[in-house]
N, C-alpha and C. Protein backbone atom coordinates (compact mmCIF):
# COMPACT_ATOMS: atom_id res chain seq x y z
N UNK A 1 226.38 145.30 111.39
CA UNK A 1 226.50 146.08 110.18
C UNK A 1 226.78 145.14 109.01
N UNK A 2 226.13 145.39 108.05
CA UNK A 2 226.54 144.49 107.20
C UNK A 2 227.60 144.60 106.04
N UNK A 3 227.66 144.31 104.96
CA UNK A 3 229.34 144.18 104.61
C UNK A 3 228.92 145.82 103.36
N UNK A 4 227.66 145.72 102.73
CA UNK A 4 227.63 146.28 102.07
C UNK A 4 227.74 148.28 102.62
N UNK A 5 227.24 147.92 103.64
CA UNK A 5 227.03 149.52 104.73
C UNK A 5 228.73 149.74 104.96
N UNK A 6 229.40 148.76 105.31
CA UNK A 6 230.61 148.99 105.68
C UNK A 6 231.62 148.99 104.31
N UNK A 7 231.25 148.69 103.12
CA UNK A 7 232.68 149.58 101.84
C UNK A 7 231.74 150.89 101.89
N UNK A 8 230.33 150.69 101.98
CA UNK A 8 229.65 152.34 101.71
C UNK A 8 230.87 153.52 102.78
N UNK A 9 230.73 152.70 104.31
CA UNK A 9 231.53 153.76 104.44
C UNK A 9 232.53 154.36 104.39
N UNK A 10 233.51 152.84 104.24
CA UNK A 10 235.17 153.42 103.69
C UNK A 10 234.87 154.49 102.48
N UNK A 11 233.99 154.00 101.59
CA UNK A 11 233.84 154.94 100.57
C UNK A 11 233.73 156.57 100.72
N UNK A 12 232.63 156.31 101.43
CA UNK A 12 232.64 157.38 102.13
C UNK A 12 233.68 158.56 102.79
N UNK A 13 234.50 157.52 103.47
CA UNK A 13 235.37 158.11 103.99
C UNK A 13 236.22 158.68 103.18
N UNK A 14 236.52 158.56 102.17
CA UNK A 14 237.84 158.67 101.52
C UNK A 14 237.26 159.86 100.89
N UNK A 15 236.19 159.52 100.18
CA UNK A 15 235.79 160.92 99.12
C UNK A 15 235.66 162.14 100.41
N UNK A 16 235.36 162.00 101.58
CA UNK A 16 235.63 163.28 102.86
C UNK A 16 236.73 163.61 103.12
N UNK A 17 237.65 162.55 103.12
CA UNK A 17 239.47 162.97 102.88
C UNK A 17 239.58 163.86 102.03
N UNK A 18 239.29 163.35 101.25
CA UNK A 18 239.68 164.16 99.55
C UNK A 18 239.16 165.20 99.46
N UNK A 19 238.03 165.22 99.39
CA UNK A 19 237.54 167.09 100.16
C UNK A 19 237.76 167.85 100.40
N UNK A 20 238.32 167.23 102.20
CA UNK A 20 239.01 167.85 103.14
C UNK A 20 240.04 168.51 102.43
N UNK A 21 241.19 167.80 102.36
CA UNK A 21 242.09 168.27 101.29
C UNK A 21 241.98 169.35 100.14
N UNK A 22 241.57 169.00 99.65
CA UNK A 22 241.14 169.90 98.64
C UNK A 22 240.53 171.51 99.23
N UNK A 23 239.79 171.41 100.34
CA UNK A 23 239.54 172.01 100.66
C UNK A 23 240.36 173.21 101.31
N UNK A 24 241.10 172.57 102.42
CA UNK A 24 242.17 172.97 102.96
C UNK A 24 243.10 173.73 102.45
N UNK A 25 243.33 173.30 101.32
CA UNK A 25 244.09 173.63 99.50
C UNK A 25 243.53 175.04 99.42
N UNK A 26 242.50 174.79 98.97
CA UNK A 26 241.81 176.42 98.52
C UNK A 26 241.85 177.39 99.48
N UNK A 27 241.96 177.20 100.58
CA UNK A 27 241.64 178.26 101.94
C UNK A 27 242.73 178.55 102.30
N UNK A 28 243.82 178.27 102.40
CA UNK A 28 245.00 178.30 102.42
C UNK A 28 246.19 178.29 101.56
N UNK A 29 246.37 177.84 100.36
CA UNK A 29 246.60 178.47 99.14
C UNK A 29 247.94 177.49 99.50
N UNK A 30 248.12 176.34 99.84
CA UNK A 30 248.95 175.57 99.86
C UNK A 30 249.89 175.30 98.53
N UNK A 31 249.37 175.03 97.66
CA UNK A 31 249.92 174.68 96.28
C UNK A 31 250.84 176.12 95.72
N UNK A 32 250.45 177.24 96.22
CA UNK A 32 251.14 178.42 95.97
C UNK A 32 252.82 178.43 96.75
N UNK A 33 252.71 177.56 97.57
CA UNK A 33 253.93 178.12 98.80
C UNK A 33 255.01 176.90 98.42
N UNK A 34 254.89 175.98 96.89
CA UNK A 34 255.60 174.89 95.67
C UNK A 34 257.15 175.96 95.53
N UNK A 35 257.53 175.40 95.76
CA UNK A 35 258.89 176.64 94.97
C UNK A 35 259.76 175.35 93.93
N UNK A 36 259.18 175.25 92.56
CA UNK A 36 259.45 174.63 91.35
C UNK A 36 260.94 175.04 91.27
N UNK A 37 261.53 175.74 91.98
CA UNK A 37 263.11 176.52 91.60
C UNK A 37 264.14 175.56 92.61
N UNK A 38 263.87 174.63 93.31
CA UNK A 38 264.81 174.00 93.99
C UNK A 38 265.51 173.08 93.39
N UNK A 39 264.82 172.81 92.35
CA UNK A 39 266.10 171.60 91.52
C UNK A 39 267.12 172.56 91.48
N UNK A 40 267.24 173.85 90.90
CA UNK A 40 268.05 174.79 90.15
C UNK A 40 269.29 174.30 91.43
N UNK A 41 268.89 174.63 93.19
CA UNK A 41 269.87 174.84 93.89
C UNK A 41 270.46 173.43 93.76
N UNK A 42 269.32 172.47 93.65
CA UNK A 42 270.34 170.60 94.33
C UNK A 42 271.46 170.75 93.03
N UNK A 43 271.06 171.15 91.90
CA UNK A 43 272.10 170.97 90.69
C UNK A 43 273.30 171.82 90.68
N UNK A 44 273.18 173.04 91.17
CA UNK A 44 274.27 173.98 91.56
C UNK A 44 275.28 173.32 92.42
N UNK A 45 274.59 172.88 93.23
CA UNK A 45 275.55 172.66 94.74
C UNK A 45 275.86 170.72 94.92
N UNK A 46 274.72 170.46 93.97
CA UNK A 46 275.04 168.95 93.89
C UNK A 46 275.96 168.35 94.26
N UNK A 47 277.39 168.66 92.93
CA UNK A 47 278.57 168.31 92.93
C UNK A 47 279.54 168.07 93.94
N UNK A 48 279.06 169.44 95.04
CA UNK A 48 279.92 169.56 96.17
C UNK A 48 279.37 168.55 97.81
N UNK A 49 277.95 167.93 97.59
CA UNK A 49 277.16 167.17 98.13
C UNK A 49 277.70 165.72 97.33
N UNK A 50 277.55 165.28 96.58
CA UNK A 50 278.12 164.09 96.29
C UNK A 50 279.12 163.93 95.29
N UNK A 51 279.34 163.00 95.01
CA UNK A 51 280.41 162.69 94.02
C UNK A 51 279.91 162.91 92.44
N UNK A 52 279.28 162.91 92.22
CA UNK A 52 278.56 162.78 90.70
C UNK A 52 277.37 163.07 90.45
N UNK A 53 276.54 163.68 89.78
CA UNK A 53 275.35 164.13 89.66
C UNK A 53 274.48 163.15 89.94
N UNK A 54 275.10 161.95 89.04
CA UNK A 54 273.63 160.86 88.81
C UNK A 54 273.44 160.75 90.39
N UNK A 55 274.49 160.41 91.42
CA UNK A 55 274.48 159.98 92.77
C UNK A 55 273.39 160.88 93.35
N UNK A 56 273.58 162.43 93.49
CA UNK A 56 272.70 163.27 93.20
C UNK A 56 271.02 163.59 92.96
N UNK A 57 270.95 163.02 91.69
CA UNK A 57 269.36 163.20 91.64
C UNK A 57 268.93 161.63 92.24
N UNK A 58 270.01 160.48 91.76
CA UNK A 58 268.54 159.29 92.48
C UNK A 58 268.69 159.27 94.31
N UNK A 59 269.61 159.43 94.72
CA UNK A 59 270.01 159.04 96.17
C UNK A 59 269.36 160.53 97.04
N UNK A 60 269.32 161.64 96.65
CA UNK A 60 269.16 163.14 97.34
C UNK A 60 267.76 163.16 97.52
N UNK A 61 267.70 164.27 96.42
CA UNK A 61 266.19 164.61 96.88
C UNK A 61 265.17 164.01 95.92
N UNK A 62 265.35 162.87 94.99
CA UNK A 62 263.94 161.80 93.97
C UNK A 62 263.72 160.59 94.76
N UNK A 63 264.79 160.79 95.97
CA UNK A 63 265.03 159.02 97.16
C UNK A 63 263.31 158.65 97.06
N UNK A 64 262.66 160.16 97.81
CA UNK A 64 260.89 159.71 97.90
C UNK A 64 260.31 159.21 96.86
N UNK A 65 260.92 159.66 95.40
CA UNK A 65 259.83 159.19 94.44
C UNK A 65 260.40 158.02 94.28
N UNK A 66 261.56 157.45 94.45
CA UNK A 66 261.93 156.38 94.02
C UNK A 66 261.30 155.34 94.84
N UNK A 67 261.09 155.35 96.36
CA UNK A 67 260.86 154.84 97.55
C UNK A 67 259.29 154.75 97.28
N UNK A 68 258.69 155.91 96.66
CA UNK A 68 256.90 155.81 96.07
C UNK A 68 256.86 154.83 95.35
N UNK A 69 257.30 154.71 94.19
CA UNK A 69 257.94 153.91 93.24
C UNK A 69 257.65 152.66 93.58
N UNK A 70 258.66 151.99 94.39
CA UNK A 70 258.64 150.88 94.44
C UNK A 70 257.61 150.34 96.01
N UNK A 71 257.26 151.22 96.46
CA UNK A 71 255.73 151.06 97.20
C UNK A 71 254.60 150.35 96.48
N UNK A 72 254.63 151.25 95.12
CA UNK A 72 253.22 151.04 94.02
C UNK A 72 253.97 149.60 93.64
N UNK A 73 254.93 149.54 93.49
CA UNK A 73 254.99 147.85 92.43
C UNK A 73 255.05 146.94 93.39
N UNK A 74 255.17 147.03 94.93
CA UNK A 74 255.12 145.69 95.77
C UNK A 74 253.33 145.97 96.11
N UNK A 75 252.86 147.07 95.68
CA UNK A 75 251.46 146.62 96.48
C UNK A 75 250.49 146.30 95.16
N UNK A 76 251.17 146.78 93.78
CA UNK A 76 250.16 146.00 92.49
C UNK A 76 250.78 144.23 92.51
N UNK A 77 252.21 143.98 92.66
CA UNK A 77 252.30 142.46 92.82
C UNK A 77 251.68 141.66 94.03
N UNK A 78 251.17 142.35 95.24
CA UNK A 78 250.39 141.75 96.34
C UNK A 78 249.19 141.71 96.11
N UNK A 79 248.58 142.44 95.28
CA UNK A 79 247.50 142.60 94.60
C UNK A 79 247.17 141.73 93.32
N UNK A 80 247.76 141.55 92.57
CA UNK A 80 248.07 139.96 91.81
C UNK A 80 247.80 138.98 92.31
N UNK A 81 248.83 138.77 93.34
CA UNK A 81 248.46 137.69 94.02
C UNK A 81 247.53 137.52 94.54
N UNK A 82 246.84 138.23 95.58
CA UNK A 82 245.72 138.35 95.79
C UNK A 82 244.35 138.03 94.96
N UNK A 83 244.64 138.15 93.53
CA UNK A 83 243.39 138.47 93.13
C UNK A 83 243.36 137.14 92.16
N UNK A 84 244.43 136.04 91.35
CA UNK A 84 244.54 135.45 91.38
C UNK A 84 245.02 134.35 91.62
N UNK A 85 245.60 134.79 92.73
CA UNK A 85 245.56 132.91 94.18
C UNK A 85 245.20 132.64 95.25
N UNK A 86 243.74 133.94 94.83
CA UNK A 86 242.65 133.48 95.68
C UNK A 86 242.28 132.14 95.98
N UNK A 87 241.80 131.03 94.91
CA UNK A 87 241.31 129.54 95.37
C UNK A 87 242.58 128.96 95.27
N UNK A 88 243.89 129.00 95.38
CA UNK A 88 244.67 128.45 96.38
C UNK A 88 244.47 128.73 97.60
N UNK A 89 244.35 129.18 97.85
CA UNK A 89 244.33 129.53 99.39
C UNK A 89 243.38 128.79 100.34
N UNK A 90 242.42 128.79 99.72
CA UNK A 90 241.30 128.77 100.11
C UNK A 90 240.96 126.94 99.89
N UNK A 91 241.46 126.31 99.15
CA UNK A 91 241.61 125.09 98.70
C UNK A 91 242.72 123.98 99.23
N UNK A 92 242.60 123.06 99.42
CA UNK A 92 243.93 122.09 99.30
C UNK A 92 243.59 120.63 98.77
N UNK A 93 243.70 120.89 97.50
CA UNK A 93 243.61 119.64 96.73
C UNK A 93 244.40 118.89 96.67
């Protein structure tokens, strides 16, 4: 197989993920069953869960976005690197 057939099909693949998804979404009404009202409870009851609010929103329930967060900035700095110290690598002058 050659290199160009093989990103065709990752390509491929992904836009069928995404689809899928999407699809799945509509038929099932996933995005409906969101309940936007749960901050209301972590902030109510916060206080009695930790010591202080701030402790609260970053450590409780934003841990994932924070943990997303810093996913995206170690894989755009591996990606840096990657993209220019390529001919180091590849070199030893």
């Amino acid at each position: 197989m050659s290199e160009k057939a093989t990103i065709r099909s990752l390509i491929a693949a992904v836009f069928a993920a995404i689809f899928s998804v999407t699809l799945f979404d509509a038929v099932f009404h996933l995005s409906n069953m969101i309940n936007p009202g749960v901050s209301n409870i972590y902030n109510a009851l916060g206080t009695q869960i930790a010591p202080n609010l701030v402790t609260v929103v970053i450590f409780d329930f934003r841990a994932y976005d924070t943990l997303g967060e810093s996913i995206i900035l170690l894989t755009a700095g591996l990606v840096v690197l990657l993209i220019f110290g390529r001919g180091l690598l590849g070199d030893k002058q």
